[in-house]
Every structure is written in structure tokens, then in C-alpha cells.
C-alpha atoms as a PDB file:
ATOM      1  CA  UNK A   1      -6.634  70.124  -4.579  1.00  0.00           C
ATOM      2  CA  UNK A   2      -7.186  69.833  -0.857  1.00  0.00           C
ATOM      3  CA  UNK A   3      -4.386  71.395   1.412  1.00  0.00           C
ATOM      4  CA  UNK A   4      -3.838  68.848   4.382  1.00  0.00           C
ATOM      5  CA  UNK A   5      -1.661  70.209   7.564  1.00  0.00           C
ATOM      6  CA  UNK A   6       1.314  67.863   9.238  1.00  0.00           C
ATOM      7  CA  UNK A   7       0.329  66.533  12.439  1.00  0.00           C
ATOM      8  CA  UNK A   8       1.303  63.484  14.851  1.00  0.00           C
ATOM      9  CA  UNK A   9      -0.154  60.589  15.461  1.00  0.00           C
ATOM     10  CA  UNK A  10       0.621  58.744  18.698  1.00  0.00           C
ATOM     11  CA  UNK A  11      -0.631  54.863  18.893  1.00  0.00           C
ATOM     12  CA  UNK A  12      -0.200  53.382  22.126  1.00  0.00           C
ATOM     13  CA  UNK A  13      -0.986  49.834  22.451  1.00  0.00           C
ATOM     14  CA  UNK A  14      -1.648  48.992  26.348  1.00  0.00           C
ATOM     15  CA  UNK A  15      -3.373  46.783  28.375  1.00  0.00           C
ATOM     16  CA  UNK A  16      -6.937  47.570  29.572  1.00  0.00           C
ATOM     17  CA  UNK A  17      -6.594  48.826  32.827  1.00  0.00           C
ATOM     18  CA  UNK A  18      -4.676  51.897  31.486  1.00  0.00           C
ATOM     19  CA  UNK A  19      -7.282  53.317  29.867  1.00  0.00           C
ATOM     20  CA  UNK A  20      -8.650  55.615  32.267  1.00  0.00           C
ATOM     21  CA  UNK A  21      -4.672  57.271  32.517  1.00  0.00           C
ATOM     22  CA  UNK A  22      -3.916  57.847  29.150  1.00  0.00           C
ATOM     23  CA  UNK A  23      -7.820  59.601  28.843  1.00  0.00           C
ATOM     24  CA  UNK A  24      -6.428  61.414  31.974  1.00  0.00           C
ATOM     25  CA  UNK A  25      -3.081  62.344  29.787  1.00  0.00           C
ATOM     26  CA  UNK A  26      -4.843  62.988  26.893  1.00  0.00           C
ATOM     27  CA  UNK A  27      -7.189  65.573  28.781  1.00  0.00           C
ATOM     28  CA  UNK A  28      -4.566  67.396  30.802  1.00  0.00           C
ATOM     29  CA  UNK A  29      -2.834  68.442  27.814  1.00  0.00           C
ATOM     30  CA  UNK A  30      -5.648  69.521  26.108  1.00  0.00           C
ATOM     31  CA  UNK A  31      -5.829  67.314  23.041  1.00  0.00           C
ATOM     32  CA  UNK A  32      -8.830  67.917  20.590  1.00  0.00           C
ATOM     33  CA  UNK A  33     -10.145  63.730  21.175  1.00  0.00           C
ATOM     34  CA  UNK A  34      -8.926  60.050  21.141  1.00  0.00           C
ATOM     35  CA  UNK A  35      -9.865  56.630  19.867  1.00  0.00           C
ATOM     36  CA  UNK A  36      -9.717  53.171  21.589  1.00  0.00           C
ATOM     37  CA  UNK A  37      -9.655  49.879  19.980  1.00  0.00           C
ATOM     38  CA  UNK A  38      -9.488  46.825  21.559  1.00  0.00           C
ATOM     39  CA  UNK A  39      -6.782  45.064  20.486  1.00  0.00           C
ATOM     40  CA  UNK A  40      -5.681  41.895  20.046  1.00  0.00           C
ATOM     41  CA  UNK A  41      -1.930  40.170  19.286  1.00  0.00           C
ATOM     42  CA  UNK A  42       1.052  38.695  20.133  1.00  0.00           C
ATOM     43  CA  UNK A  43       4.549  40.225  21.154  1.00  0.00           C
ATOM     44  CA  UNK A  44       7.122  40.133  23.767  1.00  0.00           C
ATOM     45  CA  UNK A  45       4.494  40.028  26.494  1.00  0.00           C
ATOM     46  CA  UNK A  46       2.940  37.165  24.735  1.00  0.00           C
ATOM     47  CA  UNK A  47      -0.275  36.016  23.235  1.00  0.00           C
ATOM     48  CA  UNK A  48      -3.105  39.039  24.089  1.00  0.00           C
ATOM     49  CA  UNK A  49      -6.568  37.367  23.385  1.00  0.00           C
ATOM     50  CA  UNK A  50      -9.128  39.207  25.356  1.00  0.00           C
ATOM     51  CA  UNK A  51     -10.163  36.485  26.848  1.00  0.00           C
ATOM     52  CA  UNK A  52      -8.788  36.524  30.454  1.00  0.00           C
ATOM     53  CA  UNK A  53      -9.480  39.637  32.710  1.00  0.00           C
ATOM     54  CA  UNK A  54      -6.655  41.591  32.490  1.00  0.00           C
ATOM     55  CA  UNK A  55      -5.303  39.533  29.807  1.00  0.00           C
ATOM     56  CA  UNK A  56      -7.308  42.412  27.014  1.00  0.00           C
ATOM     57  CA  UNK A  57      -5.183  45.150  25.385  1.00  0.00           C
ATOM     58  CA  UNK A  58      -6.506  48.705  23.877  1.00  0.00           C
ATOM     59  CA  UNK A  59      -4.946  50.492  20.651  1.00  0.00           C
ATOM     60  CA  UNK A  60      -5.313  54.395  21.859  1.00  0.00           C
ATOM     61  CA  UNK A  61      -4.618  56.513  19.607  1.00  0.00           C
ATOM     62  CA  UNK A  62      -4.555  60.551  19.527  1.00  0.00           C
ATOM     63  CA  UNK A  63      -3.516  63.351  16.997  1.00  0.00           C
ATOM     64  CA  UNK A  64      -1.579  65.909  18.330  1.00  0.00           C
ATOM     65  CA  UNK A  65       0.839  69.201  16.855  1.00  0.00           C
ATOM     66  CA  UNK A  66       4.520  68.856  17.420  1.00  0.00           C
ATOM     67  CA  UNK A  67       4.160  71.144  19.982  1.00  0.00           C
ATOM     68  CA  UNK A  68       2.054  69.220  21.741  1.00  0.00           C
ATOM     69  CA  UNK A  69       3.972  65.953  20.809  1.00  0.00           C
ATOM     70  CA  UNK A  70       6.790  65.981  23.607  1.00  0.00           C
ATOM     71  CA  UNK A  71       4.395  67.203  26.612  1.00  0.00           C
ATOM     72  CA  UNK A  72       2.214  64.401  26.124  1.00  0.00           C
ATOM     73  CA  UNK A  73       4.847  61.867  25.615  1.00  0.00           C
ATOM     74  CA  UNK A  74       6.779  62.878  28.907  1.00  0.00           C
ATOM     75  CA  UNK A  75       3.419  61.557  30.703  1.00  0.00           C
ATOM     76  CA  UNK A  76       3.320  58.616  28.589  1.00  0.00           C
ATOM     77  CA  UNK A  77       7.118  57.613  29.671  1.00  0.00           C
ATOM     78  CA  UNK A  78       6.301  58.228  32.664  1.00  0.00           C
ATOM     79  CA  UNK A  79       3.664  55.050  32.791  1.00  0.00           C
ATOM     80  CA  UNK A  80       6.752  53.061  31.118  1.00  0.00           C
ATOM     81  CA  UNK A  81       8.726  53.995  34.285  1.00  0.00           C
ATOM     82  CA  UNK A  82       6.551  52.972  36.633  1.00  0.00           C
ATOM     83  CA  UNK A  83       6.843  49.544  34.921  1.00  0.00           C
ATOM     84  CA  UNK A  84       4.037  49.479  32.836  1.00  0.00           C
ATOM     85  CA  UNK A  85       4.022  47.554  29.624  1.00  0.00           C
ATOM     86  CA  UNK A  86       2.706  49.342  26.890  1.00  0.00           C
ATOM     87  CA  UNK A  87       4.012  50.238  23.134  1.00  0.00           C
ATOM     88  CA  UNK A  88       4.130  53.300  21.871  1.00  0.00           C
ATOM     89  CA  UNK A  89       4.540  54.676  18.267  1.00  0.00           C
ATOM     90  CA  UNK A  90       4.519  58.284  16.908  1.00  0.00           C
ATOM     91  CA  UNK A  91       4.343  59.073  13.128  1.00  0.00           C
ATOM     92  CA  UNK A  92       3.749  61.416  10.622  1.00  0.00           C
ATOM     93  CA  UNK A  93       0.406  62.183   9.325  1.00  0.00           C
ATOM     94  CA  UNK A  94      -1.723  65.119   7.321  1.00  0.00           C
ATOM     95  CA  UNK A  95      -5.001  66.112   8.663  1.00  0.00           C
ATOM     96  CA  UNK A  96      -7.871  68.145   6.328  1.00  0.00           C
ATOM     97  CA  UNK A  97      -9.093  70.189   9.160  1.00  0.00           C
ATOM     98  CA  UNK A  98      -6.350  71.501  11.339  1.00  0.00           C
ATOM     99  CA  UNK A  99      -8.706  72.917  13.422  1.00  0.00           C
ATOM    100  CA  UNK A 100     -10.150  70.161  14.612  1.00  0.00           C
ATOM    101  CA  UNK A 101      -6.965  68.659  16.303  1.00  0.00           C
ATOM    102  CA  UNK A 102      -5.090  71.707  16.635  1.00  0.00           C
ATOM    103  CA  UNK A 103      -6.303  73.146  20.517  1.00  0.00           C
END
């Protein structure tokens, strides 16, 4: 059977123009890689279609240890605070290579 190793995965849905800081976040703190999606929805901040410039969201999403979980979260509140709207969700997940995420 193949052993898998707990890990965390953080899924931020933001707009566009935040891409560049959370690669920025995701490279000071060392993390093994990321993936962006564009993304498309509705929610509190309304309908997201893409269309419109600035009106285009991203799914970015990073696996992380719980070690590295809080340190890169800080960063990520810290975009909140400065009144960006963006969605954030952390879970649990299992990873075959360890290795690969773990930096």
C-alpha cells in the first residue's frame, strides 16, 4: 500500500491583480510550487465573470507543512488587512512524495 504524508493545502480565491503578491508570499517562505486557476463565480462580492478588466478572479493554491502553514498565512492576512478581498481556505490533505512539498 502506498504511505501518503499529512500536509496543507491553502486555496485562496482572489482577484487578478494579486497574483504577483501571493507568488511573492509563496516564494519568501520557501514553498516547494503553486497553481493558478482562473476562476470564475459568484459570492458576496458578486458575480466574477472574467469578462471586465479587473472584474477576473484566480484560484491559487499551494501545499505547505504545518510548520510552514501559520508563516505563510500571517502574509496572507496581512493582504485581508489592507482591505483586500480575497477567500481563503486551508485543509487537510496527504501527499505521495513528501519531498516534493516539504522545503
Amino acid at each position: 500500500m502506498a504511505q501518503f504524508h499529512p500536509m496543507k493545502l491553502i486555496n485562496i480565491i482572489a482577484n487578478a491583480t494579486l497574483e504577483e503578491r501571493l507568488i511573492d508570499i509563496a516564494n519568501a517562505h520557501d514553498t516547494s510550487g503553486y497553481t493558478i486557476l482562473e476562476a470564475r463565480g459568484a459570492g458576496s462580492a458578486g458575480l466574477q465573470t472574467g469578462v471586465l478588466e479587473g472584474g477576473s478572479n484566480i484560484l491559487f493554491m499551494l501545499i505547505v507543512t504545518e510548520a510552514k502553514l501559520d508563516e505563510v498565512m500571517i502574509d496572507v492576512e496581512k493582504l485581508m488587512k489592507r482591505g483586500h478581498h480575497l477567500a481563503c481556505f486551508v485543509s487537510d490533505t496527504q501527499v505521495l512524495r513528501r519531498e516534493k512539498f516539504a522545503n
